[in-house]
N, C-alpha and C. Protein backbone atom coordinates (compact mmCIF):
# COMPACT_ATOMS: atom_id res chain seq x y z
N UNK A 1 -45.59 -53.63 26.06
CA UNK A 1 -45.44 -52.64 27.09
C UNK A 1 -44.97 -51.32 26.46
N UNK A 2 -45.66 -50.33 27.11
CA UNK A 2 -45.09 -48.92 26.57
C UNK A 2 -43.83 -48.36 26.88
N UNK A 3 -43.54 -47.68 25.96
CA UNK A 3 -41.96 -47.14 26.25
C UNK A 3 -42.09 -46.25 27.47
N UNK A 4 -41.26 -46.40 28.29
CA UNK A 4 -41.33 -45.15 29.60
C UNK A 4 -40.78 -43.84 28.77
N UNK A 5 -41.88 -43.04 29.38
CA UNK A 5 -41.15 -41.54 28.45
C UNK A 5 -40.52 -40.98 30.34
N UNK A 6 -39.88 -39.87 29.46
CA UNK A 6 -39.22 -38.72 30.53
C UNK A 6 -39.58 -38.84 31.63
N UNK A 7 -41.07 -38.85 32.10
CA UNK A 7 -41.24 -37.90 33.05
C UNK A 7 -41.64 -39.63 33.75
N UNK A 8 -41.95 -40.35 33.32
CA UNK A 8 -41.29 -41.67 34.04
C UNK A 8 -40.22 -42.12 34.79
N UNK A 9 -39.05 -41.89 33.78
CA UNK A 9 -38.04 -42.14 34.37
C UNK A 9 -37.80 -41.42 35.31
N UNK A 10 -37.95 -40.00 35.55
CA UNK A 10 -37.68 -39.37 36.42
C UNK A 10 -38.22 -39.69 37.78
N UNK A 11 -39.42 -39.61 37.69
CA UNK A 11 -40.54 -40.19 38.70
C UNK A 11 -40.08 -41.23 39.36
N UNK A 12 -39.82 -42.26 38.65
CA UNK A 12 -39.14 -43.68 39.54
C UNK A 12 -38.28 -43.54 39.94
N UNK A 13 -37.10 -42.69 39.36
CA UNK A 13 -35.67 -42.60 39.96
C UNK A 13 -35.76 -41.81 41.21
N UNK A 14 -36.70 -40.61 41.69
CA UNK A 14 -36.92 -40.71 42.87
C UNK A 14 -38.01 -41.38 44.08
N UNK A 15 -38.23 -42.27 43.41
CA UNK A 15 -39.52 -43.33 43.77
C UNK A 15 -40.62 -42.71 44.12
N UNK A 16 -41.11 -41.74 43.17
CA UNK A 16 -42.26 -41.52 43.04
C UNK A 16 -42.73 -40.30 43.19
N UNK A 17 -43.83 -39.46 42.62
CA UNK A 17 -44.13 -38.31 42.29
C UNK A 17 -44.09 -37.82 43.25
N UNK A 18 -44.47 -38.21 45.05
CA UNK A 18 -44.11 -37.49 46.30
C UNK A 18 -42.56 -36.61 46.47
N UNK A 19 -41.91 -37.93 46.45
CA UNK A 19 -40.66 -37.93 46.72
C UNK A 19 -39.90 -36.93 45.30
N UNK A 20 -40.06 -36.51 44.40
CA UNK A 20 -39.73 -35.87 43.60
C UNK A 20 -39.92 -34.28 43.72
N UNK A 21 -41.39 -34.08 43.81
CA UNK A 21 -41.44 -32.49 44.09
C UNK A 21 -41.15 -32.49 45.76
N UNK A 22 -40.80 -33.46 46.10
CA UNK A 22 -40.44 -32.98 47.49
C UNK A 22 -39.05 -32.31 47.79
N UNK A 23 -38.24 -33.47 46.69
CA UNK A 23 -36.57 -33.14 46.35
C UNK A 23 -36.41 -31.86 45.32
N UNK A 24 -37.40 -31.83 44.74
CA UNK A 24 -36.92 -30.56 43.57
C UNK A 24 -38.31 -29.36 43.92
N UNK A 25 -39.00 -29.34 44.68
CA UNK A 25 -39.95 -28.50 45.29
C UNK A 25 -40.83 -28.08 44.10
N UNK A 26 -41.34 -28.69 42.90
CA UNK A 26 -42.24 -28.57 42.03
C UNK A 26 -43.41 -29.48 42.52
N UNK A 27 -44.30 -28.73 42.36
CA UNK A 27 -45.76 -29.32 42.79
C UNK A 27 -46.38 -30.57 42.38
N UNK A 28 -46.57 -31.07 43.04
CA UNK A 28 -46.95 -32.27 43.05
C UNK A 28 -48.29 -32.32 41.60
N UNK A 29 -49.03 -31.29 41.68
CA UNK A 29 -50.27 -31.12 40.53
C UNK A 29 -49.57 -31.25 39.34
N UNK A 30 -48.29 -30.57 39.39
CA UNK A 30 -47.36 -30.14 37.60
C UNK A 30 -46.65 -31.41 37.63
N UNK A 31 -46.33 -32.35 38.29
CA UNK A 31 -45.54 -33.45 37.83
C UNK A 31 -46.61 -34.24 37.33
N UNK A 32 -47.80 -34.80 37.87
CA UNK A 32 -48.75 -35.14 37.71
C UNK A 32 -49.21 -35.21 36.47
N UNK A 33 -49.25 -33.99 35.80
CA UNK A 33 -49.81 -33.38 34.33
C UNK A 33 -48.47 -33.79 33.43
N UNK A 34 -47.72 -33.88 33.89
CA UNK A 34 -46.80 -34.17 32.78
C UNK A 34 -46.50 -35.62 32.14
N UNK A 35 -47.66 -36.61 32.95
CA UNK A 35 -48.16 -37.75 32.28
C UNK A 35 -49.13 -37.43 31.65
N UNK A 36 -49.85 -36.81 31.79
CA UNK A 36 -51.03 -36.81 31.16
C UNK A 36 -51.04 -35.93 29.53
N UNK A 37 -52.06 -36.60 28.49
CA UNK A 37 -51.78 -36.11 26.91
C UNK A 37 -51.97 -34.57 27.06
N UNK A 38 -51.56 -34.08 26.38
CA UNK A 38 -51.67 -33.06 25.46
C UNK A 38 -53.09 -32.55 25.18
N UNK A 39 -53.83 -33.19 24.68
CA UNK A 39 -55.11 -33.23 24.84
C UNK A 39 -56.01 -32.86 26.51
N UNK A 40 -55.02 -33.62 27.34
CA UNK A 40 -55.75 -33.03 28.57
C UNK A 40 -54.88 -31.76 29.91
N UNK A 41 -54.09 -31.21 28.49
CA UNK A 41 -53.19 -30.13 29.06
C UNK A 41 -51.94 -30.56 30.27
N UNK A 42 -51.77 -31.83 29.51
CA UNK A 42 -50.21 -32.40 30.22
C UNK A 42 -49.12 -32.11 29.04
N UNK A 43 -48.46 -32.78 29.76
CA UNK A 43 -47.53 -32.37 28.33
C UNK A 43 -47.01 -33.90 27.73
N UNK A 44 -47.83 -34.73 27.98
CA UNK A 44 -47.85 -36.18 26.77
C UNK A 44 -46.10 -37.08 27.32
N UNK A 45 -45.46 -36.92 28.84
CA UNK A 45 -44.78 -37.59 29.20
C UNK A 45 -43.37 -36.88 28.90
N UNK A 46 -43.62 -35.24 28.94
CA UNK A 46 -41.97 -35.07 28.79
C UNK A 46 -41.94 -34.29 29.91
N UNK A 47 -40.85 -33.56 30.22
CA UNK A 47 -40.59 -32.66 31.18
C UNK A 47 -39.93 -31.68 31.05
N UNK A 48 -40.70 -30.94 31.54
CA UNK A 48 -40.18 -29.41 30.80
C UNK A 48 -38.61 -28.46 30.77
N UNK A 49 -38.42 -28.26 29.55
CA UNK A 49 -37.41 -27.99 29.67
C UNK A 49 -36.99 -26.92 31.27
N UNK A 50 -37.39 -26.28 31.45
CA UNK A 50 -37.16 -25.39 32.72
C UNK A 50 -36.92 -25.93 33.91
N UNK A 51 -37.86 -27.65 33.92
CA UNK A 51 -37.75 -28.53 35.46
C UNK A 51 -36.10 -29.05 35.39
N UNK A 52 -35.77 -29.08 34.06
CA UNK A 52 -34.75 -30.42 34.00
C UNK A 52 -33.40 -30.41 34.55
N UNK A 53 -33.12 -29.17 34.52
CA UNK A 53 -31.75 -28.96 35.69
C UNK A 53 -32.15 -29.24 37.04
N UNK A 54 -33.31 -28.50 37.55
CA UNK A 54 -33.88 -28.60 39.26
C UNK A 54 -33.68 -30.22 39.48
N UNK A 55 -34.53 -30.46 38.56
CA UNK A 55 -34.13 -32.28 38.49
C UNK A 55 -32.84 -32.83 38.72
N UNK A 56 -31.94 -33.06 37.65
CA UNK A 56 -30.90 -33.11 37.63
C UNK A 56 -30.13 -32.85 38.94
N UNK A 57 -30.06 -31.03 39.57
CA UNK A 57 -29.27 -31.01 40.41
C UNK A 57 -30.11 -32.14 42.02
N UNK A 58 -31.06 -32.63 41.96
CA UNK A 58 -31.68 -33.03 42.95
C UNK A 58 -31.11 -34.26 42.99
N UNK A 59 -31.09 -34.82 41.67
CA UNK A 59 -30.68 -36.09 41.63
C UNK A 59 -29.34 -36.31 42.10
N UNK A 60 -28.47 -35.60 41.73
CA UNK A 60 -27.22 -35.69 41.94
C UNK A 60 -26.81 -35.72 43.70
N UNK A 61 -27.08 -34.56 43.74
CA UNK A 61 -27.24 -34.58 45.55
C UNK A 61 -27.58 -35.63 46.00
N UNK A 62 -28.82 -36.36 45.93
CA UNK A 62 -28.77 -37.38 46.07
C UNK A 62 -27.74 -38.74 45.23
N UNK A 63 -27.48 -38.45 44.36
CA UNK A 63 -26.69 -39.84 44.16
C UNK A 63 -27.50 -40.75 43.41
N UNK A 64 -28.83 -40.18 42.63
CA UNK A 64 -29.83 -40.81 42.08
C UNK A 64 -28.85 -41.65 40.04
N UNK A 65 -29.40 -42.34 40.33
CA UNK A 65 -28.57 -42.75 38.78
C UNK A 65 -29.66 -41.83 37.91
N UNK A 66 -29.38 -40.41 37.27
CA UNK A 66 -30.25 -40.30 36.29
C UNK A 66 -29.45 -38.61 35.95
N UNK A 67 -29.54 -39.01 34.32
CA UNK A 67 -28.94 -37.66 33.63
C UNK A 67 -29.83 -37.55 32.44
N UNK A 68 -29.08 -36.12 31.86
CA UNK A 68 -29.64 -35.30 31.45
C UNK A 68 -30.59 -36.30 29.53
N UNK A 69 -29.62 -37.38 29.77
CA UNK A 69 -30.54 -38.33 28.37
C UNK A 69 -31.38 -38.87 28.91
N UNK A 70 -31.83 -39.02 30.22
CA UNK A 70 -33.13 -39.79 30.70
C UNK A 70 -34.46 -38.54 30.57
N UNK A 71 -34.05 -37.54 30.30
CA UNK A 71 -35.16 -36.32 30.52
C UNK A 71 -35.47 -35.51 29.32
N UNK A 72 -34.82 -36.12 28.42
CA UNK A 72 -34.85 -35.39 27.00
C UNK A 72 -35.72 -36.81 26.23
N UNK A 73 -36.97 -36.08 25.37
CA UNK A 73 -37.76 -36.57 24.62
C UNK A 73 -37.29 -37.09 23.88
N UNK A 74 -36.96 -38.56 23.11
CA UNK A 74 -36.32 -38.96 22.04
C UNK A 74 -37.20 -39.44 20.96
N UNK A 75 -38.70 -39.61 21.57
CA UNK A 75 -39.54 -40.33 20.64
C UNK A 75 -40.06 -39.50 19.46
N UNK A 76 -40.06 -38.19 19.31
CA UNK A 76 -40.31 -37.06 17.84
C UNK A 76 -39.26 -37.57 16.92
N UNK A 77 -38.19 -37.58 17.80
CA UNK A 77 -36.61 -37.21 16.80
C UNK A 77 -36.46 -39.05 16.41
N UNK A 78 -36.73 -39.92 16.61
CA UNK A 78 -36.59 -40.93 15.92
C UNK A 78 -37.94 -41.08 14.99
N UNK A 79 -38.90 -40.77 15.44
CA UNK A 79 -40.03 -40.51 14.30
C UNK A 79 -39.60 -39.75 13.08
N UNK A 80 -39.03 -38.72 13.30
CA UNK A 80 -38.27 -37.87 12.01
C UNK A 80 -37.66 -38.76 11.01
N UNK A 81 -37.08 -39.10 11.64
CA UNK A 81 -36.15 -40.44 10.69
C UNK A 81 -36.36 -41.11 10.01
């Protein structure tokens, strides 16, 4: 099974890409793309640095279990290694 990247976790923690740009008012098309590669002008499962507070503060309000290490890319920086 594949590792859940970023924009996974995020996604589930508000159960689902509806319910996410609904709570943080980013479009449903741009969450969308941010599964999708690089290659097809997503951004390969991370989330952009600019969403990740909107996120964050959404989550919190709600009471969602999810911080700021669930939204940061870790899979480059252990490749480095």
């Amino acid at each position: 099974m594949a590792e859940k990247t970023p924009a996974d976790i995020a996604i589930a923690a508000f159960g689902g890409v509806e319910a996410l740009a609904s709570a943080t008012k980013i479009p449903v098309k741009r969450i969308y793309r941010w599964r999708q590669s690089l290659a097809k002008g997503g951004s390969d499962g991370r989330v952009p640095a600019n969403q990740q507070g909107v996120i964050l503060r959404a989550a919190r309000k709600r009471r969602l279990d999810l911080c700021a290490e669930d939204l940061i890319d870790m899979r480059v920086a252990e490749d480095v290694q």
